[in-house]
PDB file of N, CA and C in Angstrom:
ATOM      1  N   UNK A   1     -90.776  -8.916 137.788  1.00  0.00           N
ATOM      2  CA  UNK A   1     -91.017  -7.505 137.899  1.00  0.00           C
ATOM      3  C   UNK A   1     -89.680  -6.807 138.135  1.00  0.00           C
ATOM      4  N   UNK A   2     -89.163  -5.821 137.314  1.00  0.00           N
ATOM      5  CA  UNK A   2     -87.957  -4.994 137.234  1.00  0.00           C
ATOM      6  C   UNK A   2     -88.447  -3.942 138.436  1.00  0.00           C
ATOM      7  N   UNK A   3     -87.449  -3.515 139.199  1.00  0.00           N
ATOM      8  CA  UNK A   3     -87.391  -2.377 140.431  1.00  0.00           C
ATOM      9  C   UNK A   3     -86.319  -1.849 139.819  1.00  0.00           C
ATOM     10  N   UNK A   4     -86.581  -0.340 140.248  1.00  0.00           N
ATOM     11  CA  UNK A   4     -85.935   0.813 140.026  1.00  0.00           C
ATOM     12  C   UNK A   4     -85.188   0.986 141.603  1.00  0.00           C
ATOM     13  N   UNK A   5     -83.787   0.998 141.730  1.00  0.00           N
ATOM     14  CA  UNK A   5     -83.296   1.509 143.082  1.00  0.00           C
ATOM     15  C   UNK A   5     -82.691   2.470 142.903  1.00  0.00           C
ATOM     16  N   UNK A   6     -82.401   3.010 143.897  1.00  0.00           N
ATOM     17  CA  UNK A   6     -81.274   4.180 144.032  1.00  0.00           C
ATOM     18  C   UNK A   6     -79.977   3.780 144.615  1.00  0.00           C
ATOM     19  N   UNK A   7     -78.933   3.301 144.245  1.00  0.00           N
ATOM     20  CA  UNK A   7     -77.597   3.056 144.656  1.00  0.00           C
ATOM     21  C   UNK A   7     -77.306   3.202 146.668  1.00  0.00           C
ATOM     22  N   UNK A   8     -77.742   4.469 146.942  1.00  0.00           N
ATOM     23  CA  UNK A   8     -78.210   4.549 147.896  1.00  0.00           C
ATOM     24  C   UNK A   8     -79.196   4.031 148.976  1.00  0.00           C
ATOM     25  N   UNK A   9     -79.778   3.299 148.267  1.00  0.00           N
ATOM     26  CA  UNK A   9     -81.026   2.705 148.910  1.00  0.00           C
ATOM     27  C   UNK A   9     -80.064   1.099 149.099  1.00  0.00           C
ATOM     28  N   UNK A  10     -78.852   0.443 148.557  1.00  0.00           N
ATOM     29  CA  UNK A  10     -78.604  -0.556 148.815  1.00  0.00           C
ATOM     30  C   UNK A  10     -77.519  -0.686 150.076  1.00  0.00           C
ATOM     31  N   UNK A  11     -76.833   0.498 150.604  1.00  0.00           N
ATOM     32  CA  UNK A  11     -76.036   1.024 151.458  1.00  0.00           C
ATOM     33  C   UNK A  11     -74.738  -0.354 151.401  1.00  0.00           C
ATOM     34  N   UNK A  12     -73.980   0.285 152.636  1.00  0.00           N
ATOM     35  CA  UNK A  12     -72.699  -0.220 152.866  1.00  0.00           C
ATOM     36  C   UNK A  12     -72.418  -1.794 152.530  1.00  0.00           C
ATOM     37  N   UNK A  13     -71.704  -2.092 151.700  1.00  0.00           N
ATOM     38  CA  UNK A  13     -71.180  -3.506 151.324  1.00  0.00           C
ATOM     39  C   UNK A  13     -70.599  -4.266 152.830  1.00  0.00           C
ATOM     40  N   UNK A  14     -69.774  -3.663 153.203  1.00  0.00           N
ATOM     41  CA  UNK A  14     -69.231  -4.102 154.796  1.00  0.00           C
ATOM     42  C   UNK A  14     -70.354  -4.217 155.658  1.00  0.00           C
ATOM     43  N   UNK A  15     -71.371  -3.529 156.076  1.00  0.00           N
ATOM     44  CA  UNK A  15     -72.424  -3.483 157.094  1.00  0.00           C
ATOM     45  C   UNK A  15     -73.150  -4.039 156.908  1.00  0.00           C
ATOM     46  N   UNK A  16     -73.344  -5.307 156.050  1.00  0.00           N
ATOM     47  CA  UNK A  16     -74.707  -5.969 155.558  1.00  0.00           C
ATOM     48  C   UNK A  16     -74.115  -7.462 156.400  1.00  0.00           C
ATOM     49  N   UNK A  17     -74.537  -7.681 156.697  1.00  0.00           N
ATOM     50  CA  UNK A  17     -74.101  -9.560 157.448  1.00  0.00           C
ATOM     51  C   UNK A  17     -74.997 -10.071 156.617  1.00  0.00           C
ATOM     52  N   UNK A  18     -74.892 -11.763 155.924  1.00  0.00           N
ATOM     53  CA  UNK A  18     -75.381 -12.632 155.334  1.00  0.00           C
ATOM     54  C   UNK A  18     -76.712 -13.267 156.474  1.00  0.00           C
ATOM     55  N   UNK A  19     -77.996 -13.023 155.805  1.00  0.00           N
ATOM     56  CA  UNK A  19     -79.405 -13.561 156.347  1.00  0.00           C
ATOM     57  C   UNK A  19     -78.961 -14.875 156.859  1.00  0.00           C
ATOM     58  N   UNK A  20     -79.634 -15.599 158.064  1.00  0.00           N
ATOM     59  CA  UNK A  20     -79.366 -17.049 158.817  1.00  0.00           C
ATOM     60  C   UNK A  20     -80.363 -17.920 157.535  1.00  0.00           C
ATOM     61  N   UNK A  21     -79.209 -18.567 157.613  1.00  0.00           N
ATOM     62  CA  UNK A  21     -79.760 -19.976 156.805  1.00  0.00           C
ATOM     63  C   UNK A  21     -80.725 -20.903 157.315  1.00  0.00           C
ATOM     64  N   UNK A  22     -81.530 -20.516 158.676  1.00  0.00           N
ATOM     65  CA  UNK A  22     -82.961 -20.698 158.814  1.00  0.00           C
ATOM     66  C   UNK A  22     -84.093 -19.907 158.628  1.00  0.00           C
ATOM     67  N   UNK A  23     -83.674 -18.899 157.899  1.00  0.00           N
ATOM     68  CA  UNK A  23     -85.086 -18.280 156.993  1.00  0.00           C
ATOM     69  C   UNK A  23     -85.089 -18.947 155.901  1.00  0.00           C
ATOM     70  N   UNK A  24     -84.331 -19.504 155.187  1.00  0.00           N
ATOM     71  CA  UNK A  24     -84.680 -20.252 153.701  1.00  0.00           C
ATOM     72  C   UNK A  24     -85.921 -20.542 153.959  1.00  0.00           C
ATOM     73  N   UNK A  25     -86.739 -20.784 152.355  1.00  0.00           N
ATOM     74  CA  UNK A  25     -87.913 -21.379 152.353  1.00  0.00           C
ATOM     75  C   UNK A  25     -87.855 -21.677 150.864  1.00  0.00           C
ATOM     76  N   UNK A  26     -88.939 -22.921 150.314  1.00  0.00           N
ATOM     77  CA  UNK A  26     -88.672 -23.422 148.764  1.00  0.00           C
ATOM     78  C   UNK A  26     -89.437 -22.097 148.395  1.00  0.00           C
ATOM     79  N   UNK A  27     -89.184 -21.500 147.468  1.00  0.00           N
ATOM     80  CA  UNK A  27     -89.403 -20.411 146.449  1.00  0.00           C
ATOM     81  C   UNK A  27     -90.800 -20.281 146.526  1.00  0.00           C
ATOM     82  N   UNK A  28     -91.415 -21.155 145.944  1.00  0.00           N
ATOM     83  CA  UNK A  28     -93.094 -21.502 145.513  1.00  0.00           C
ATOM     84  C   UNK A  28     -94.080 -21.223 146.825  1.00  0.00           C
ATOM     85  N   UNK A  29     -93.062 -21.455 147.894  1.00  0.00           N
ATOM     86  CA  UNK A  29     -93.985 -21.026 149.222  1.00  0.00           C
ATOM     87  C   UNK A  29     -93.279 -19.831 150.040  1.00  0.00           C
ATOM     88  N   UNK A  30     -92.624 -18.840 148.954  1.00  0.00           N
ATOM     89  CA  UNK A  30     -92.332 -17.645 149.418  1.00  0.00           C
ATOM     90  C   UNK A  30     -93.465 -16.409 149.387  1.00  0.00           C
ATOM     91  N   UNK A  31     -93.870 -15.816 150.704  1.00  0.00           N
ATOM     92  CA  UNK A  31     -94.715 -15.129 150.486  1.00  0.00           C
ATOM     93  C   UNK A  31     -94.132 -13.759 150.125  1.00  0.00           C
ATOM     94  N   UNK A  32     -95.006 -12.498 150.287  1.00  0.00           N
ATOM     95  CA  UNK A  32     -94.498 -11.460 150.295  1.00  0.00           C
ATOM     96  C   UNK A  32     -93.591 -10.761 151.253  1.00  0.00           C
ATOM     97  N   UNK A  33     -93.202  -9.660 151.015  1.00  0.00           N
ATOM     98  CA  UNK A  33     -91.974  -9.045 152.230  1.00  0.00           C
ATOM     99  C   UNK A  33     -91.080 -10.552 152.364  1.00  0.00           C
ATOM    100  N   UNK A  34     -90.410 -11.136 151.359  1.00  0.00           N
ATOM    101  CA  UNK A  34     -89.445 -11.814 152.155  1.00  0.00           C
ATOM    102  C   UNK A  34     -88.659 -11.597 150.858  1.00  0.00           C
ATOM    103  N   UNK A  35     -87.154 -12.033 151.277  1.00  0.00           N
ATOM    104  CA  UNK A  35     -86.365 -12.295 149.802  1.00  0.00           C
ATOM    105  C   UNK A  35     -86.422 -13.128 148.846  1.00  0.00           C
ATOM    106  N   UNK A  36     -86.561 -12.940 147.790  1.00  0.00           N
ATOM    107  CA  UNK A  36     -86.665 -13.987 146.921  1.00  0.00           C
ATOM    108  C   UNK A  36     -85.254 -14.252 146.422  1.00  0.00           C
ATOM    109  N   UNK A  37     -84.124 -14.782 146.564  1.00  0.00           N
ATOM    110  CA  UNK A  37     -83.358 -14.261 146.125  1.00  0.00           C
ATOM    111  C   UNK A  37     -82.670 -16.119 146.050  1.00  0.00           C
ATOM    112  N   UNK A  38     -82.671 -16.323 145.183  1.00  0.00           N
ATOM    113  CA  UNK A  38     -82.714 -18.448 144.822  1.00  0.00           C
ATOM    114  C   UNK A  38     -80.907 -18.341 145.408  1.00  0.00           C
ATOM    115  N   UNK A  39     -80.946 -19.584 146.289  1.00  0.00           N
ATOM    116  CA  UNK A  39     -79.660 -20.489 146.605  1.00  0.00           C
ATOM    117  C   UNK A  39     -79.572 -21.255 145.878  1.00  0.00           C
ATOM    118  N   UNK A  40     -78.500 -21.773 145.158  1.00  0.00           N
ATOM    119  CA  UNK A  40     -78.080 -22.175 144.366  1.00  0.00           C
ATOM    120  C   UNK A  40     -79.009 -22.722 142.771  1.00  0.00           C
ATOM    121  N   UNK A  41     -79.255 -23.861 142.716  1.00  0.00           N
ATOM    122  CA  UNK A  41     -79.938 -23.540 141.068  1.00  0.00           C
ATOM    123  C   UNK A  41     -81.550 -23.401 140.970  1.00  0.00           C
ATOM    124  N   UNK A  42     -81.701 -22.774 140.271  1.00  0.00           N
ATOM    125  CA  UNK A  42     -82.922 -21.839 139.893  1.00  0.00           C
ATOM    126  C   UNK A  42     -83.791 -23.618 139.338  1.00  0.00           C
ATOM    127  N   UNK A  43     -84.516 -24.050 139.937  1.00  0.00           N
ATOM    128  CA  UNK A  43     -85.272 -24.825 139.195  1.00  0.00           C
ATOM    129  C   UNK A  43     -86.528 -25.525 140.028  1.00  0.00           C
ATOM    130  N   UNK A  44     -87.262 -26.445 140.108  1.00  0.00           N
ATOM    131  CA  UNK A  44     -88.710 -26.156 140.216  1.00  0.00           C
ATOM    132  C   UNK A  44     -88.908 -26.547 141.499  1.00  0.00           C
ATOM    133  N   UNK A  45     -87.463 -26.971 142.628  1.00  0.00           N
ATOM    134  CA  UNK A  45     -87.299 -26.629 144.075  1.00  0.00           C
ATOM    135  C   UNK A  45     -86.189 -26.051 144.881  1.00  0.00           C
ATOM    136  N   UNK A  46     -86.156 -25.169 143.514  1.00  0.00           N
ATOM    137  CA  UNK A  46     -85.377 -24.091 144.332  1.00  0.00           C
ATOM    138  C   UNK A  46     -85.932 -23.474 145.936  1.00  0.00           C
ATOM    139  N   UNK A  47     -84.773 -22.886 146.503  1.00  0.00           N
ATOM    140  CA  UNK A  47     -84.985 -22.224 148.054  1.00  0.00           C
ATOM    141  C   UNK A  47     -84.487 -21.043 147.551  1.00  0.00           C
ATOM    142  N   UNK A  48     -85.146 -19.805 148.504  1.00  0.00           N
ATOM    143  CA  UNK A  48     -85.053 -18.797 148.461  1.00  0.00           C
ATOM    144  C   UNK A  48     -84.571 -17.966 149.792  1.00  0.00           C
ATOM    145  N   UNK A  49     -83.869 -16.782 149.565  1.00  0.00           N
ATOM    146  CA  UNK A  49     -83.544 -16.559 151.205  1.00  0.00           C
ATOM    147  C   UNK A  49     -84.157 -16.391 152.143  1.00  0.00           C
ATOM    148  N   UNK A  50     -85.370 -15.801 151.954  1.00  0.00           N
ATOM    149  CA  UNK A  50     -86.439 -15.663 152.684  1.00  0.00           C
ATOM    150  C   UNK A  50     -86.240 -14.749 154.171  1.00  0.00           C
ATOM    151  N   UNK A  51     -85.204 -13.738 154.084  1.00  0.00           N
ATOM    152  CA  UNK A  51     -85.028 -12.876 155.396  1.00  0.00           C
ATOM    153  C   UNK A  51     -86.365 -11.855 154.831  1.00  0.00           C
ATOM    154  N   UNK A  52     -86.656 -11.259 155.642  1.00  0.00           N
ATOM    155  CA  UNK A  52     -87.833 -10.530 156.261  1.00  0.00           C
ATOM    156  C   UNK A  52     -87.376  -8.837 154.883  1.00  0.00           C
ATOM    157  N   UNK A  53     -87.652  -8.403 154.214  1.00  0.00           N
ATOM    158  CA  UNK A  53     -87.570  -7.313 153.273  1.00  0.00           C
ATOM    159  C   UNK A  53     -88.803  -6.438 154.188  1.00  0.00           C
ATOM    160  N   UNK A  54     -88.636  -4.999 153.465  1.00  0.00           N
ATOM    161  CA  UNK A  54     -89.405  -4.044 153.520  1.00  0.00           C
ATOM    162  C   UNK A  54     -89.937  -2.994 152.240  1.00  0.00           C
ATOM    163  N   UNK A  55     -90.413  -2.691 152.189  1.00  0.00           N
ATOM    164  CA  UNK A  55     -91.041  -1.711 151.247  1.00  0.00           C
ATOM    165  C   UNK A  55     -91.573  -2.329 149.640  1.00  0.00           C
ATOM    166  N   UNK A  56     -92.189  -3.721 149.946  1.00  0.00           N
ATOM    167  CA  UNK A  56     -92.176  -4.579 148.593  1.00  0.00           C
ATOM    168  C   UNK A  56     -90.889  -4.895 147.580  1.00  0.00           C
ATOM    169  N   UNK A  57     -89.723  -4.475 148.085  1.00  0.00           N
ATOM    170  CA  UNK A  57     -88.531  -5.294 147.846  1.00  0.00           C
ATOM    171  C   UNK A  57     -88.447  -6.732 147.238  1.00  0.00           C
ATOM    172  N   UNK A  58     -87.317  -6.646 146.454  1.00  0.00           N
ATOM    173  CA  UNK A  58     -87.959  -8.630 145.722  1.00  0.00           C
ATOM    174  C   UNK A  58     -86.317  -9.327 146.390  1.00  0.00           C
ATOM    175  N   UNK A  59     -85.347  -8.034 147.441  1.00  0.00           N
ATOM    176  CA  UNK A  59     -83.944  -8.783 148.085  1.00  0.00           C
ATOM    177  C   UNK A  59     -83.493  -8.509 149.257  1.00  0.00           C
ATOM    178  N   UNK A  60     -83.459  -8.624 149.878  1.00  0.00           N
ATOM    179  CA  UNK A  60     -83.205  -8.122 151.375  1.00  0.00           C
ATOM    180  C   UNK A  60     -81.657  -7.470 151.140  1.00  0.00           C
ATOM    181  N   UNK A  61     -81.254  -6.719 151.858  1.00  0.00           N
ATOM    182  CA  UNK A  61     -80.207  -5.581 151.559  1.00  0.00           C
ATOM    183  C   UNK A  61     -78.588  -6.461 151.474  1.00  0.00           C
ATOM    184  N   UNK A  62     -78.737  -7.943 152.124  1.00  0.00           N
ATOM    185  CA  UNK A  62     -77.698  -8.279 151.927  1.00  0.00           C
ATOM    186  C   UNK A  62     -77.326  -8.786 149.976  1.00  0.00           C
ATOM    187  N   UNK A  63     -78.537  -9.267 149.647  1.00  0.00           N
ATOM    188  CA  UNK A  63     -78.623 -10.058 148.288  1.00  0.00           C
ATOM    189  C   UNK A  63     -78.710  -8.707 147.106  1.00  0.00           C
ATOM    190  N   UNK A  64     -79.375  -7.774 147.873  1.00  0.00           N
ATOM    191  CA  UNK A  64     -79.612  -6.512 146.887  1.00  0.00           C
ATOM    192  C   UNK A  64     -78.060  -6.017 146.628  1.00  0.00           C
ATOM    193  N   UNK A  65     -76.853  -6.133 147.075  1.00  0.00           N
ATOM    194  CA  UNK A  65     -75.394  -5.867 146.827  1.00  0.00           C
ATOM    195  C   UNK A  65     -75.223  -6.687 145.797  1.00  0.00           C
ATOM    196  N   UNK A  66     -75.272  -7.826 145.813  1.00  0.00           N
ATOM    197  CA  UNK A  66     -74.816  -8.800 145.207  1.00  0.00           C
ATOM    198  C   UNK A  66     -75.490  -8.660 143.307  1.00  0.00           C
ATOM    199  N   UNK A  67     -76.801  -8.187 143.453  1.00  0.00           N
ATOM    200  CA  UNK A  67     -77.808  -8.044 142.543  1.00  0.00           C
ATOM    201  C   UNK A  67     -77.635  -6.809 141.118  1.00  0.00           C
ATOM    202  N   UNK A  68     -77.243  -6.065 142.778  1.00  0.00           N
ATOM    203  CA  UNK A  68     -76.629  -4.758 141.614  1.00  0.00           C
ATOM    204  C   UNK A  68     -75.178  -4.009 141.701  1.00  0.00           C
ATOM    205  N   UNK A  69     -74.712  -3.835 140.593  1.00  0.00           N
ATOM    206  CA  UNK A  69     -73.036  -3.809 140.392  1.00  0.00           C
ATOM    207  C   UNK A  69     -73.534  -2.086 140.479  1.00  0.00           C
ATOM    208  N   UNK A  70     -72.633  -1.626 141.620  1.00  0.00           N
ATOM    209  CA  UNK A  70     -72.555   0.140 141.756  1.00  0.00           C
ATOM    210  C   UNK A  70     -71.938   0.349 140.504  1.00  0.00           C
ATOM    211  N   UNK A  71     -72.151   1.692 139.494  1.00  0.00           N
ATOM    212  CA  UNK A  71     -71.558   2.100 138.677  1.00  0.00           C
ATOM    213  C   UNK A  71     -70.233   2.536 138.840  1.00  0.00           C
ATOM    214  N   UNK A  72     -69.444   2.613 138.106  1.00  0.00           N
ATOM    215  CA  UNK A  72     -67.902   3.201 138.317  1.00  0.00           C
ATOM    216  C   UNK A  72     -67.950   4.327 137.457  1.00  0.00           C
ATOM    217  N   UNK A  73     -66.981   5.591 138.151  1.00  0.00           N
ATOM    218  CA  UNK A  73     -66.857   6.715 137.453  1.00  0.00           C
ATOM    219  C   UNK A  73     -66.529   6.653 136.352  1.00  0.00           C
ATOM    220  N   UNK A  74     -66.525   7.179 134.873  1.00  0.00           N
ATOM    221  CA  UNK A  74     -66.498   7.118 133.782  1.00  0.00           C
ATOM    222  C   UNK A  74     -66.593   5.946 132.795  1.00  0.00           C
ATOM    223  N   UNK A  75     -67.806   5.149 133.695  1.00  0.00           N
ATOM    224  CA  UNK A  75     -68.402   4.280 132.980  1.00  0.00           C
ATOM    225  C   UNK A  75     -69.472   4.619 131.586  1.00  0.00           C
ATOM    226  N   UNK A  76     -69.692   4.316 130.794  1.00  0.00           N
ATOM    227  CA  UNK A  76     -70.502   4.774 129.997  1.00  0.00           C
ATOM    228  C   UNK A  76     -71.719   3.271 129.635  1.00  0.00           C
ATOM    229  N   UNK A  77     -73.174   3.365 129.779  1.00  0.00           N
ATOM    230  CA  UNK A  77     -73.422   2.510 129.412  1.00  0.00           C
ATOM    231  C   UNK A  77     -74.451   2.661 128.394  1.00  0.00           C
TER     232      UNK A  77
END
């Protein structure tokens, strides 16, 4: 499922600290409100970050930086 954000909605690159590497969970037993956001390779036991999200989010705000590249001024796409 594609999400629509607002650049704004992913806030400060510096102010985000990396989720504790005891929320991981294998992907397949990721429920909702958590990150889905795969550690290292994508395959049929993959782990996911699994920090705590809000608003039906599919990345928690640290992975949501990483996810989406801010536009640069006189970018054209």
């Amino acid at each position: 499922m594609n999400q629509l954000v607002r650049m704004s909605q992913i806030g400060d690159a510096e102010g985000v600290q990396e989720p504790s590497a005891d929320l991981r969970v294998p992907f397949a037993q990721s429920g909702a409100f958590v990150c889905k956001y795969i550690i290292g390779e994508p395959n049929d036991r993959a782990i996911c970050c699994g920090a705590p999200v809000s608003d039906g989010k599919s990345w928690c705000a640290f992975h949501r930086r990483i996810v989406f590249e801010p536009t640069r001024p006189g970018r054209i796409r």
